[in-house]
C-alpha atoms as a PDB file:
ATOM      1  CA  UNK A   1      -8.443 -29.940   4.313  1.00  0.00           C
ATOM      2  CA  UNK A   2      -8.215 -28.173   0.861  1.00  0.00           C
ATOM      3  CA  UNK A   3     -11.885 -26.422   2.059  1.00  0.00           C
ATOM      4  CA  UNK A   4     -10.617 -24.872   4.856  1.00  0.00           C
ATOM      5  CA  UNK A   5      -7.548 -23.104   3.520  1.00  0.00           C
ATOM      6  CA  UNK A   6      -9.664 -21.709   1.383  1.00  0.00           C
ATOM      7  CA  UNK A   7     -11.880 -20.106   3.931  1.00  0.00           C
ATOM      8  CA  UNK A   8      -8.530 -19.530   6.071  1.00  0.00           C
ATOM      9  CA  UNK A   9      -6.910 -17.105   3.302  1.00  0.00           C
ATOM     10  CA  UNK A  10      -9.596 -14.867   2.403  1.00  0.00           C
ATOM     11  CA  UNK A  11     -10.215 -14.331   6.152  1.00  0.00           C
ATOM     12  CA  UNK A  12      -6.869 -13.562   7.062  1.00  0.00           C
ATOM     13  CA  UNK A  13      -6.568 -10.893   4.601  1.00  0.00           C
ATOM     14  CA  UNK A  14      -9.525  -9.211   6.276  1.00  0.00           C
ATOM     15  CA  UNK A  15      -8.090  -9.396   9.854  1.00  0.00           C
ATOM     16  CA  UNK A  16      -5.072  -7.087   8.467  1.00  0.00           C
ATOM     17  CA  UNK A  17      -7.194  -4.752   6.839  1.00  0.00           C
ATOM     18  CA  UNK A  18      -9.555  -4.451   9.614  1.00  0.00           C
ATOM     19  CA  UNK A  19     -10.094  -0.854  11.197  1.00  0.00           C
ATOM     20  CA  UNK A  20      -7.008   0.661   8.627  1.00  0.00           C
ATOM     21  CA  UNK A  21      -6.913   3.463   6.817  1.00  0.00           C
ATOM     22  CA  UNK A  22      -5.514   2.748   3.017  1.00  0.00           C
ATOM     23  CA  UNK A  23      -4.298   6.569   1.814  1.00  0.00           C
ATOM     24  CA  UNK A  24      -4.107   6.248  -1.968  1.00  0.00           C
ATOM     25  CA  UNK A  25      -1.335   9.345  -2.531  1.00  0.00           C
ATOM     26  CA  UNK A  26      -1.189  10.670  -6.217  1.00  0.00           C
ATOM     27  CA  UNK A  27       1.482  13.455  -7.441  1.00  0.00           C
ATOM     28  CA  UNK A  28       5.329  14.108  -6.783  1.00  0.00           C
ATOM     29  CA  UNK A  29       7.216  13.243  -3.753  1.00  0.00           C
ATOM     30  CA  UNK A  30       8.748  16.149  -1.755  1.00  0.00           C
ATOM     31  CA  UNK A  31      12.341  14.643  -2.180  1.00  0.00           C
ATOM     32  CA  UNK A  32      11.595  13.780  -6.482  1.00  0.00           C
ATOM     33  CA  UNK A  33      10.588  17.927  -6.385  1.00  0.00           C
ATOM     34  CA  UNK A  34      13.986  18.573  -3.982  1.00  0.00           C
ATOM     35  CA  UNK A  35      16.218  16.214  -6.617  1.00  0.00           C
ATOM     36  CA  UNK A  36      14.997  17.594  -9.548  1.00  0.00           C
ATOM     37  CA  UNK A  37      15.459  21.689  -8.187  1.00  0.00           C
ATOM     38  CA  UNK A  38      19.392  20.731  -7.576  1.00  0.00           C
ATOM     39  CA  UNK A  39      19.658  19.209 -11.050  1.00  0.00           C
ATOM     40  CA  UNK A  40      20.966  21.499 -13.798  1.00  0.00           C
ATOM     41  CA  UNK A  41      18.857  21.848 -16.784  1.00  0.00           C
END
Protein backbone atom coordinates (compact mmCIF):
# COMPACT_ATOMS: atom_id res chain seq x y z
CA UNK A 1 0.00 0.00 0.00
CA UNK A 2 2.73 2.47 1.24
CA UNK A 3 4.30 1.93 -2.66
CA UNK A 4 1.53 3.14 -4.30
CA UNK A 5 0.85 6.41 -2.52
CA UNK A 6 3.98 7.14 -3.32
CA UNK A 7 3.59 6.81 -7.02
CA UNK A 8 -0.09 8.33 -6.48
CA UNK A 9 1.32 11.84 -5.11
CA UNK A 10 3.95 12.71 -7.42
CA UNK A 11 1.51 11.93 -10.28
CA UNK A 12 -1.19 13.92 -9.12
CA UNK A 13 0.83 16.94 -8.88
CA UNK A 14 1.58 16.55 -12.58
CA UNK A 15 -2.10 16.17 -13.68
CA UNK A 16 -2.65 19.89 -12.18
CA UNK A 17 0.21 21.28 -13.76
CA UNK A 18 -0.42 19.73 -17.02
CA UNK A 19 -0.88 22.13 -20.14
CA UNK A 20 -0.66 25.50 -17.50
CA UNK A 21 1.01 28.37 -17.84
CA UNK A 22 2.98 29.38 -14.37
CA UNK A 23 3.59 33.49 -14.89
CA UNK A 24 6.35 34.26 -12.40
CA UNK A 25 5.42 38.32 -11.95
CA UNK A 26 8.32 40.44 -10.39
CA UNK A 27 7.92 44.36 -9.45
CA UNK A 28 5.08 46.55 -7.77
CA UNK A 29 1.47 45.94 -7.92
CA UNK A 30 -0.70 48.61 -9.64
CA UNK A 31 -2.79 49.13 -6.37
CA UNK A 32 0.89 49.13 -3.87
CA UNK A 33 1.93 52.15 -6.71
CA UNK A 34 -1.97 53.68 -6.33
CA UNK A 35 -1.61 53.39 -2.17
CA UNK A 36 1.58 54.72 -1.94
CA UNK A 37 0.71 58.07 -4.57
CA UNK A 38 -2.33 58.94 -1.97
CA UNK A 39 0.01 58.65 1.01
CA UNK A 40 1.58 61.90 2.25
CA UNK A 41 5.24 61.96 2.50
Amino acid sequence: MRSSLVFTVPASGDRITYQVNILEMNGDGYRLAQSRARKPG
